[in-house]
Protein backbone atom coordinates (compact mmCIF):
# COMPACT_ATOMS: atom_id res chain seq x y z
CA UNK A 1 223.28 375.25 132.03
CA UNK A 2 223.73 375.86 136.15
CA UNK A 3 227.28 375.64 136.86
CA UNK A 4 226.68 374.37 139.67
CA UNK A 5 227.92 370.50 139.38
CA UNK A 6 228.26 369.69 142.94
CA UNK A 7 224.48 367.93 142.92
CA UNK A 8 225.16 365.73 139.51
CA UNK A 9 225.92 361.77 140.13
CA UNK A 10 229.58 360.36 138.91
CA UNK A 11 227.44 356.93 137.97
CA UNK A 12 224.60 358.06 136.11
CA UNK A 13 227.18 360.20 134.06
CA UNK A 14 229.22 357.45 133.56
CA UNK A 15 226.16 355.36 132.15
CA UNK A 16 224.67 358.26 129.95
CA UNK A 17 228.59 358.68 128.68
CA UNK A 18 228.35 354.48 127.89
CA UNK A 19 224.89 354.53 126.87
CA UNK A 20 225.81 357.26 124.39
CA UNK A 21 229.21 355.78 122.90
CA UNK A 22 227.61 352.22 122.36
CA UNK A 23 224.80 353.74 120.73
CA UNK A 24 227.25 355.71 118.11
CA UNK A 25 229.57 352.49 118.08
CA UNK A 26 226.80 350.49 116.88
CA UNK A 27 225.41 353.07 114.31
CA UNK A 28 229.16 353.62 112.86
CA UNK A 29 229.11 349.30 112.55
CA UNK A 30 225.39 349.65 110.99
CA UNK A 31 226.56 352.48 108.21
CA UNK A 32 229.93 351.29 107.47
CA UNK A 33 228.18 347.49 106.55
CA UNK A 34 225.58 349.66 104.94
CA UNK A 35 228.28 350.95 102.71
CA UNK A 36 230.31 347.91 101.98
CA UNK A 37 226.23 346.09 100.79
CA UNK A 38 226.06 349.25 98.94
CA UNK A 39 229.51 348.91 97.18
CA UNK A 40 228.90 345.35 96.66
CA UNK A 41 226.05 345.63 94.62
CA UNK A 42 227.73 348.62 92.36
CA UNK A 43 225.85 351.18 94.43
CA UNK A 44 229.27 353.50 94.54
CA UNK A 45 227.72 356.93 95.46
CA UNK A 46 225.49 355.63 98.56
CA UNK A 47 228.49 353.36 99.50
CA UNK A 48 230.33 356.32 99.69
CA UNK A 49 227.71 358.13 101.89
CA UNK A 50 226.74 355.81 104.19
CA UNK A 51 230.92 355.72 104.97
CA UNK A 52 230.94 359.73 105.42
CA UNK A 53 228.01 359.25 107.52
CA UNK A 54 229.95 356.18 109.74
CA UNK A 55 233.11 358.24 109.85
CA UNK A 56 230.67 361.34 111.64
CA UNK A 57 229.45 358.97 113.94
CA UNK A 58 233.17 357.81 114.73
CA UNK A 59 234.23 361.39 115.24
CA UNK A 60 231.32 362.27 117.19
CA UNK A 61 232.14 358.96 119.35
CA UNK A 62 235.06 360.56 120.14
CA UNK A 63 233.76 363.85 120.90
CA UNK A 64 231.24 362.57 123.33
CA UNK A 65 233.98 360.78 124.81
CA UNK A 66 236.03 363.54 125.33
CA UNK A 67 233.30 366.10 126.67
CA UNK A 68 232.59 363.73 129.03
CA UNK A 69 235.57 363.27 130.26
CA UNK A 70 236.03 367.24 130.90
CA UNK A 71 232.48 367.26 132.27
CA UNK A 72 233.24 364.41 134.83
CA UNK A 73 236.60 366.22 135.82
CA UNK A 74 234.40 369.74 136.55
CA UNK A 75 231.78 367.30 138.58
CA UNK A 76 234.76 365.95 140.43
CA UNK A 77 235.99 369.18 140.81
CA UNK A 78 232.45 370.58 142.14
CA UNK A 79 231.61 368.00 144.51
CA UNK A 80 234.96 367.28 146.22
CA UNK A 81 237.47 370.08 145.28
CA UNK A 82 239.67 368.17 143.68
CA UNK A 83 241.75 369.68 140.57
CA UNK A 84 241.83 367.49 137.69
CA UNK A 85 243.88 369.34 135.39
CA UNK A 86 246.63 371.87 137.53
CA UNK A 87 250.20 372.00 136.23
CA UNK A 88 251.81 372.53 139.77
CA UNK A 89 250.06 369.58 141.60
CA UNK A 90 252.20 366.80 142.70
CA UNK A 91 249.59 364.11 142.37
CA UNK A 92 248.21 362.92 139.23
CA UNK A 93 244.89 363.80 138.18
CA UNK A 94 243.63 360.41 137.94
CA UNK A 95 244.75 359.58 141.77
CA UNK A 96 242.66 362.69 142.81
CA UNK A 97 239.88 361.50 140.56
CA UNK A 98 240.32 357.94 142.30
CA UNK A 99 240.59 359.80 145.60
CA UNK A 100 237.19 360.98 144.87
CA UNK A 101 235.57 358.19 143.84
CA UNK A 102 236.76 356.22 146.79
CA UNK A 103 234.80 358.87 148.76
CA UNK A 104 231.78 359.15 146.67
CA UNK A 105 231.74 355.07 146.86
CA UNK A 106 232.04 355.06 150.92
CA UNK A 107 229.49 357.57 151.40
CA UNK A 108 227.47 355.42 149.63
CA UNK A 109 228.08 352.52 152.00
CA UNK A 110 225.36 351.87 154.89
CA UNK A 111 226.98 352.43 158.23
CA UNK A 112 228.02 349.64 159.68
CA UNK A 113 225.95 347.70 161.98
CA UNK A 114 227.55 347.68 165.62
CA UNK A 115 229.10 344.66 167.69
């Protein structure tokens, strides 16, 4: 994988991040009624692995959560030089993350039109 970052888009990782999580959410929700069906009909040992398989989709929920999150902060990091995660920095890394955004979100902006 490049390490280069500074080329990647803050929204379209955002929306694989959400596209990814709801996807997981809604699998963990489909196994974990899978399992209760399954216990309710005396099915014990596939109740009990359709839960193991909805807790590894809970855990991997919040796995891609967090890798995201570290990937966004090197991104952030990569396109604007901002720190996300220094000790001796007197500003939060979330209001350098903002600070970025704000940027990314006003470059985005047409120019405006002159008076």
């Amino acid at each position: 994988m490049p390490s280069d970052h500074s080329a990647l888009d803050l929204a379209s990782l955002s929306a694989a991040e959400s596209a990814i999580v709801a996807i997981l959410r809604s699998k963990c929700c489909q196994w974990e009624q899978d399992s209760a069906d399954a216990a309710a009909t005396g099915n014990l040992s596939t109740a009990l692995l359709m839960k193991h398989w909805a807790d590894a989709a809970d855990l991997l929920t919040l796995t891609v959560i967090t890798e995201f999150s570290g990937f966004f902060g090197e991104v952030v990091h990569a396109r604007f030089g901002v720190q996300t995660a220094t000790a001796t920095s007197t500003r939060s890394a979330q209001d350098q993350i903002l600070d970025a955004l704000a940027v990314e979100a006003a470059s985005a902006q047409e120019e405006p039109i002159a008076a």
